[in-house]
C-alpha atoms as a PDB file:
ATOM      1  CA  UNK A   1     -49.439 325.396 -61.881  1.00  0.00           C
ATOM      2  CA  UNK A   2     -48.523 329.221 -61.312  1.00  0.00           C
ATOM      3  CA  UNK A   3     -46.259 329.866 -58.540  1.00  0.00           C
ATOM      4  CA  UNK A   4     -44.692 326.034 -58.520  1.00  0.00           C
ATOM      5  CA  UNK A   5     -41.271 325.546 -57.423  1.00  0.00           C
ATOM      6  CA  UNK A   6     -38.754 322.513 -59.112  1.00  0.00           C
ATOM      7  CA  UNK A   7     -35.780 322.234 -61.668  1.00  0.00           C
ATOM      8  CA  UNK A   8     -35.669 322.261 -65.426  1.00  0.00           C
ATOM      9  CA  UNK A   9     -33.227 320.735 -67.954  1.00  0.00           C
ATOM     10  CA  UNK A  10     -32.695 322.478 -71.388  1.00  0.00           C
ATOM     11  CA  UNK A  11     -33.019 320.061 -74.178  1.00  0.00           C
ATOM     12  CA  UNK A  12     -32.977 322.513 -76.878  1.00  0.00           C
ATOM     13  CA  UNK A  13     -29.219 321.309 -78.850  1.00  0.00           C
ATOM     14  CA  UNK A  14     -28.369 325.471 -78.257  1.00  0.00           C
ATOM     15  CA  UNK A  15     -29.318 325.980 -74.974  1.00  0.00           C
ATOM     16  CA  UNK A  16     -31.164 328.532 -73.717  1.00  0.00           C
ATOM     17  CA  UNK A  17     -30.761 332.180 -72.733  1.00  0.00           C
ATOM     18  CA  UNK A  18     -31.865 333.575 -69.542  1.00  0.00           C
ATOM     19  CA  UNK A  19     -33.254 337.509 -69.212  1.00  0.00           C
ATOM     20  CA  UNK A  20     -33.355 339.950 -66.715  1.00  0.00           C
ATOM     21  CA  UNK A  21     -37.157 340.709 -67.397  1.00  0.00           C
ATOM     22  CA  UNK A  22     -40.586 338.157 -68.093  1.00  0.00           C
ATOM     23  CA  UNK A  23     -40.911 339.787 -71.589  1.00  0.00           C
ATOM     24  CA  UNK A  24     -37.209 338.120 -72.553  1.00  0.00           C
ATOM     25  CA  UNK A  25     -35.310 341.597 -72.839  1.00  0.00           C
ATOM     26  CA  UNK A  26     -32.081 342.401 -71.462  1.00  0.00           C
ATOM     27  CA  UNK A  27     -30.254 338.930 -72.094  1.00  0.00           C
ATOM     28  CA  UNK A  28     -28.017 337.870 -68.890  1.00  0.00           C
ATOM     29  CA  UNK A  29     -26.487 334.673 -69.947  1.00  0.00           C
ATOM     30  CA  UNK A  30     -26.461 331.442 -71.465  1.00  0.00           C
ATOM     31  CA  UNK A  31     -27.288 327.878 -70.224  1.00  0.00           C
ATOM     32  CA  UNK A  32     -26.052 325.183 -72.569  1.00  0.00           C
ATOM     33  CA  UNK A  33     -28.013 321.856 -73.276  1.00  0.00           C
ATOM     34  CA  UNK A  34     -28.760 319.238 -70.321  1.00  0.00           C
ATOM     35  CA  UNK A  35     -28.006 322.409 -67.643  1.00  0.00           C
ATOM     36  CA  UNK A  36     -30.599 321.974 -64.748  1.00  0.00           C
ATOM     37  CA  UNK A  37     -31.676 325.167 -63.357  1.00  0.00           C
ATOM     38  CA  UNK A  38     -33.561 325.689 -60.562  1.00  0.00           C
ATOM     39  CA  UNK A  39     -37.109 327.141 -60.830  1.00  0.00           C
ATOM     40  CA  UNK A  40     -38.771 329.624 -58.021  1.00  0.00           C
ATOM     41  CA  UNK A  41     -41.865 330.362 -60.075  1.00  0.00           C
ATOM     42  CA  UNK A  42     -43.602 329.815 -63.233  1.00  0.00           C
ATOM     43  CA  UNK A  43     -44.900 333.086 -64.413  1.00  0.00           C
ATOM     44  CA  UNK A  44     -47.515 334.256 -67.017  1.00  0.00           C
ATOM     45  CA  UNK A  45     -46.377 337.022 -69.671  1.00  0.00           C
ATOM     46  CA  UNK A  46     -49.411 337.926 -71.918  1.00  0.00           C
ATOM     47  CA  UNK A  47     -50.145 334.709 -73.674  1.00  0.00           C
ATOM     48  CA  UNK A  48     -46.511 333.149 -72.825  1.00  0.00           C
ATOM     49  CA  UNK A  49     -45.126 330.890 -69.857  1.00  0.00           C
ATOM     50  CA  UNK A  50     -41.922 331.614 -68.393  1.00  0.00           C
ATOM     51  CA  UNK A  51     -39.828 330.289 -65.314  1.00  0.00           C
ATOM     52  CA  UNK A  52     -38.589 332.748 -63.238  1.00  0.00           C
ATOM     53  CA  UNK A  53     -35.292 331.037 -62.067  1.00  0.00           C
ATOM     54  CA  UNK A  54     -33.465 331.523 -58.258  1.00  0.00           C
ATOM     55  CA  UNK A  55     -31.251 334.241 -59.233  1.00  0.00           C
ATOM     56  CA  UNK A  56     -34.321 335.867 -60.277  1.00  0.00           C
ATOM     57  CA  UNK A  57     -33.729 335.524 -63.957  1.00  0.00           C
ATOM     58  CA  UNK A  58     -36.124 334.504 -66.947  1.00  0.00           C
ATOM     59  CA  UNK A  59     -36.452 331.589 -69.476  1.00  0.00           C
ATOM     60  CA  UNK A  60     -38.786 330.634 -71.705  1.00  0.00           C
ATOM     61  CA  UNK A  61     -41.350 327.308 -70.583  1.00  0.00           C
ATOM     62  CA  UNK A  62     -41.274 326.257 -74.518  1.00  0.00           C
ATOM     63  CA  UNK A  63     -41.085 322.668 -74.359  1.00  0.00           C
ATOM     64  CA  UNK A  64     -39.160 322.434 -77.051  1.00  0.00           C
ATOM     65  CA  UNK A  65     -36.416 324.286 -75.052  1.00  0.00           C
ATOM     66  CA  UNK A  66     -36.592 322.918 -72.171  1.00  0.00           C
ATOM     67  CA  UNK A  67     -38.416 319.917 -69.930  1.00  0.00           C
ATOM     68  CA  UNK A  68     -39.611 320.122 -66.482  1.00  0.00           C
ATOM     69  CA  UNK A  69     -38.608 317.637 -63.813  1.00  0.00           C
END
């Protein structure tokens, strides 16, 4: 599944928070609730998943956060 390109909505009632880095540091911005984002890769940090967005920014894969279309 590494390296898989798509969109993602954020279910999570608080959104989500996107970072500049895979380890979630340097927070950019916010994406509220049922916000689609587009995915370029999904990206393995230590024991985590993340999707590294278009604009080259991070969120978490959590599937409590968000769902994968």
């Amino acid at each position: 599944m590494t390296g898989k390109k798509g969109y993602i909505t954020v279910i999570n009632k608080n959104g989500v928070n996107a970072y500049r880095k895979a380890r979630l540091a340097n927070k950019v911005t916010h994406y509220k609730q049922k916000a689609t984002l587009s995915v370029k890769k999904v990206v393995k940090y230590k024991l985590a998943t993340r999707y590294q967005l278009t604009n080259g920014h991070f969120v978490t894969a959590n599937k409590k956060f968000v769902i994968r279309k």
